[in-house]
N, C-alpha and C. Protein backbone atom coordinates (compact mmCIF):
# COMPACT_ATOMS: atom_id res chain seq x y z
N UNK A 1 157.02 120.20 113.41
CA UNK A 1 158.01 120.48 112.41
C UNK A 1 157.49 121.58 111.47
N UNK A 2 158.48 122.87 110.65
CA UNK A 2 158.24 123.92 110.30
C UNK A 2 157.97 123.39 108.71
N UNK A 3 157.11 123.92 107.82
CA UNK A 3 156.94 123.28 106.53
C UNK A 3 158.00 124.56 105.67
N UNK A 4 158.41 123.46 104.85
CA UNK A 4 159.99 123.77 103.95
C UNK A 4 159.44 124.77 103.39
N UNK A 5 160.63 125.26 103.24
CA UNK A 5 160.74 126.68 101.89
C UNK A 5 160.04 126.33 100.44
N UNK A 6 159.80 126.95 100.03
CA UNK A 6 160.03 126.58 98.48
C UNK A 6 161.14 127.11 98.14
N UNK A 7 161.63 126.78 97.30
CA UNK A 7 162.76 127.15 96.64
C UNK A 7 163.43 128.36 95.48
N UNK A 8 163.34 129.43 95.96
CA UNK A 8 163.20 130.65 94.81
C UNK A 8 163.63 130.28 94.13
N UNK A 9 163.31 130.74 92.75
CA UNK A 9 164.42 130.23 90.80
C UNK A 9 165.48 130.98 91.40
N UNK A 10 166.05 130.06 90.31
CA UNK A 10 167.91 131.11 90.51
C UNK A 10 167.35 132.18 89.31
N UNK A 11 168.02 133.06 89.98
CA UNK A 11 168.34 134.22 89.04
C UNK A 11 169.07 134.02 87.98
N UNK A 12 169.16 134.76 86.66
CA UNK A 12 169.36 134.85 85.43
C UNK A 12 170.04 135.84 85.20
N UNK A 13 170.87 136.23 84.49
CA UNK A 13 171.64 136.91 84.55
C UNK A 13 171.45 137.95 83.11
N UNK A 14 171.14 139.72 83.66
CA UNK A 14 170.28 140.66 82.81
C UNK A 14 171.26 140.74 81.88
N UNK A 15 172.49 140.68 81.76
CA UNK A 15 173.37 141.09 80.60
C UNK A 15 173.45 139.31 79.96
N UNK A 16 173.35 138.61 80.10
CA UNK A 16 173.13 137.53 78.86
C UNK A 16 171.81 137.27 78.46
N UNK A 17 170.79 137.57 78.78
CA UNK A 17 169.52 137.81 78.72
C UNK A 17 169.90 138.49 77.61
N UNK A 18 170.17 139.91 77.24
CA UNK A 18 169.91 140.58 76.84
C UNK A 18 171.16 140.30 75.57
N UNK A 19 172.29 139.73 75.74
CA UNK A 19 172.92 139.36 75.16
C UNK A 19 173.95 140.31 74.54
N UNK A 20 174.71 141.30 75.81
CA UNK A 20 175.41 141.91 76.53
C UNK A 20 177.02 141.78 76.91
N UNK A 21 177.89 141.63 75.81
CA UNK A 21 179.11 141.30 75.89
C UNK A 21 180.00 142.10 77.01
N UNK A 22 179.80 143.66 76.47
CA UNK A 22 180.34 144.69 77.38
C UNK A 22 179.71 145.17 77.91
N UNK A 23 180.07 145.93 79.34
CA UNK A 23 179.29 146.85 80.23
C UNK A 23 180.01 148.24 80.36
N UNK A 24 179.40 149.05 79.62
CA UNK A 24 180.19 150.59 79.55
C UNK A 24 180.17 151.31 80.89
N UNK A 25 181.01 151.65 81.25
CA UNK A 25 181.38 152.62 82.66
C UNK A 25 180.39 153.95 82.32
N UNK A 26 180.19 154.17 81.15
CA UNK A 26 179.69 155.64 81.02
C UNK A 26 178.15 155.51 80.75
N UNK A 27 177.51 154.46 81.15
CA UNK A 27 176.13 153.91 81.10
C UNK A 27 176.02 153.75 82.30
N UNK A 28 176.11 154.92 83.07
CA UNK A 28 175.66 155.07 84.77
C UNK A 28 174.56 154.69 85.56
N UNK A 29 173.15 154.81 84.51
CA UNK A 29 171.99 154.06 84.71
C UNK A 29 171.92 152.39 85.24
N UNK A 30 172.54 152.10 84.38
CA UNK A 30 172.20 150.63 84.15
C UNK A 30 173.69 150.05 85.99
N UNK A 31 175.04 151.32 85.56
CA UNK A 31 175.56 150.93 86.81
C UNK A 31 174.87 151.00 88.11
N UNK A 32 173.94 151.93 88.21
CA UNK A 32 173.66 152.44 89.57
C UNK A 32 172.21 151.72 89.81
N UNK A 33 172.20 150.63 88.67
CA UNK A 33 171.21 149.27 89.21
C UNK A 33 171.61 148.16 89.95
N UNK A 34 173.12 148.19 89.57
CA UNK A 34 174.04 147.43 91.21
C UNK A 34 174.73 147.88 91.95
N UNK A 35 174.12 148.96 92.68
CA UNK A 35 174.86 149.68 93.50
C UNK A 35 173.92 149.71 94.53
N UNK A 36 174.36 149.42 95.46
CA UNK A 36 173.25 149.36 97.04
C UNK A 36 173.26 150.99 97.54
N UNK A 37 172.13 151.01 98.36
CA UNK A 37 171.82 152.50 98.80
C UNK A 37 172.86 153.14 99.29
N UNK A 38 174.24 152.46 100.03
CA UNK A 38 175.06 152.95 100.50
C UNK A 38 176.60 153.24 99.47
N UNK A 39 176.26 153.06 98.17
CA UNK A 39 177.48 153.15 96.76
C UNK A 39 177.89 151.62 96.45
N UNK A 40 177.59 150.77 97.21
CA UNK A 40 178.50 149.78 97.29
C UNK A 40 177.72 148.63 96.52
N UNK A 41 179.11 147.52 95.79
CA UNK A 41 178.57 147.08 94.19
C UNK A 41 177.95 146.07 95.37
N UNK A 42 176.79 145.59 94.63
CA UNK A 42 175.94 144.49 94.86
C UNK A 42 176.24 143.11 94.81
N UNK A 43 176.21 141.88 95.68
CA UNK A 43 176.59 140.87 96.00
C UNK A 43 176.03 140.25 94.61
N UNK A 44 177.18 138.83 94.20
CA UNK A 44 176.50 138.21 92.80
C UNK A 44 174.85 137.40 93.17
N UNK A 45 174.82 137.19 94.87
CA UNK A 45 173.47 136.42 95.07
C UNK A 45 172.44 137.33 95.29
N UNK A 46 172.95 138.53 95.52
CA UNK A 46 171.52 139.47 95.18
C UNK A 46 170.98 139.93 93.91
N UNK A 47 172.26 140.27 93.03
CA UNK A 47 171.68 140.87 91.84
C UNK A 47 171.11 139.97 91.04
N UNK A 48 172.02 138.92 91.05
CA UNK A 48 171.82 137.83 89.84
C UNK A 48 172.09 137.82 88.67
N UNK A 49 173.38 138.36 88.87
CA UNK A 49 174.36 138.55 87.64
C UNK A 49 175.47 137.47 87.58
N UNK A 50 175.50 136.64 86.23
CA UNK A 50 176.58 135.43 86.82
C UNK A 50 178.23 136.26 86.53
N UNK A 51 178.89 135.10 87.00
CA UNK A 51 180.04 135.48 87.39
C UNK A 51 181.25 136.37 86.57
N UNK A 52 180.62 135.75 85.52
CA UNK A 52 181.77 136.48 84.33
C UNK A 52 181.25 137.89 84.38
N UNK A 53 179.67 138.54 84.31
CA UNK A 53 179.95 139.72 84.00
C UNK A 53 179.64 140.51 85.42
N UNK A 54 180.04 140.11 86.42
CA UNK A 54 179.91 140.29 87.86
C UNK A 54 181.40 141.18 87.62
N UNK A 55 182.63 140.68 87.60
CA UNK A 55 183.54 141.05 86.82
C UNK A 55 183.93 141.93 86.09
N UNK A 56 183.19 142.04 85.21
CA UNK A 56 182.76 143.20 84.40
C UNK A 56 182.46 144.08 84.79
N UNK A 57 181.11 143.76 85.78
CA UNK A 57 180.70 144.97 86.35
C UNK A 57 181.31 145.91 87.52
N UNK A 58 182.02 144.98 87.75
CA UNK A 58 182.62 145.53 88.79
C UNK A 58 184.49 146.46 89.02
N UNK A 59 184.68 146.17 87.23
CA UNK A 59 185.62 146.95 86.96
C UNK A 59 184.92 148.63 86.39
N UNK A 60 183.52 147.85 85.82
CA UNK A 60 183.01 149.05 85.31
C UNK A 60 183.04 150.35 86.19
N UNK A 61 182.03 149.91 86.93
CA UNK A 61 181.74 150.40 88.18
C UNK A 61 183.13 151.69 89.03
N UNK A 62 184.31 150.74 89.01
CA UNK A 62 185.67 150.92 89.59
C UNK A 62 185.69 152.20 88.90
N UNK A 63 185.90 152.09 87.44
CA UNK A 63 186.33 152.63 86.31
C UNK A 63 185.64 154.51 86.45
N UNK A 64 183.83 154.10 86.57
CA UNK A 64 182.76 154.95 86.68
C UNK A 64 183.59 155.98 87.90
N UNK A 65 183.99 154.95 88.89
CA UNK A 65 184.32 156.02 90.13
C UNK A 65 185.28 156.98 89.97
N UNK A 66 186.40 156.24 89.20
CA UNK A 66 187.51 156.45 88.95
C UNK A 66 187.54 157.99 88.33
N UNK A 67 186.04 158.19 87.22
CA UNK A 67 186.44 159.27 86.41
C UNK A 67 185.60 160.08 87.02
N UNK A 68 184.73 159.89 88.10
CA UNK A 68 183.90 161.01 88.96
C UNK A 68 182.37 160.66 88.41
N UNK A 69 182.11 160.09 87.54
CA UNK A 69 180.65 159.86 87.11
C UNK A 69 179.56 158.85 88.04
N UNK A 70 180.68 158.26 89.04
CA UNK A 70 179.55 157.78 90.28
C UNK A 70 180.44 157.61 91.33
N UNK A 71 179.42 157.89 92.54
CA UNK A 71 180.36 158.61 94.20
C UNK A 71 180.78 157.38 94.38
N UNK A 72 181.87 157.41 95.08
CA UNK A 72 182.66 156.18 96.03
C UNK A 72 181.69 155.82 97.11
N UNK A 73 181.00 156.81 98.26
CA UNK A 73 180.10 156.26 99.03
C UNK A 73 179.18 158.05 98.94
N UNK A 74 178.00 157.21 99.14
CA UNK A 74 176.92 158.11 99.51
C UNK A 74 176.47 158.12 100.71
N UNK A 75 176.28 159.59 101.56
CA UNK A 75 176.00 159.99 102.74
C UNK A 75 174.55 159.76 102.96
């Protein structure tokens, strides 16, 4: 028999940590920390962002594309 996992911590979530109501579209940095190599927003079990500002981020994000300040997909 294979000996068990341990159990990684759950992730915490960097915008209540930090105590982070809004997520500005025009704070591209901090967007293009959930953005996977290929443009695309980051799953809530990878980043470890909880759900409410998953949400957030992900209108942000929309928003960012929307006005040209981050690519739809990268080649």
């Amino acid at each position: 028999m294979a000996p068990r996992k341990e159990k990684a911590e759950p992730h915490s979530c960097y915008f209540c940590k930090v105590n982070q109501m809004t997520i500005d579209y025009k704070d591209t940095d901090t967007l293009r920390r959930y953005l996977s190599s290929f443009g695309k927003i980051v799953a809530r079990k990878r980043s470890g962002v909880c759900q409410w500002h998953q949400r957030k981020l992900a209108n942000a994000v929309k928003r960012a594309r929307f006005m040209g300040l981050v690519p739809y997909v990268v080649q």
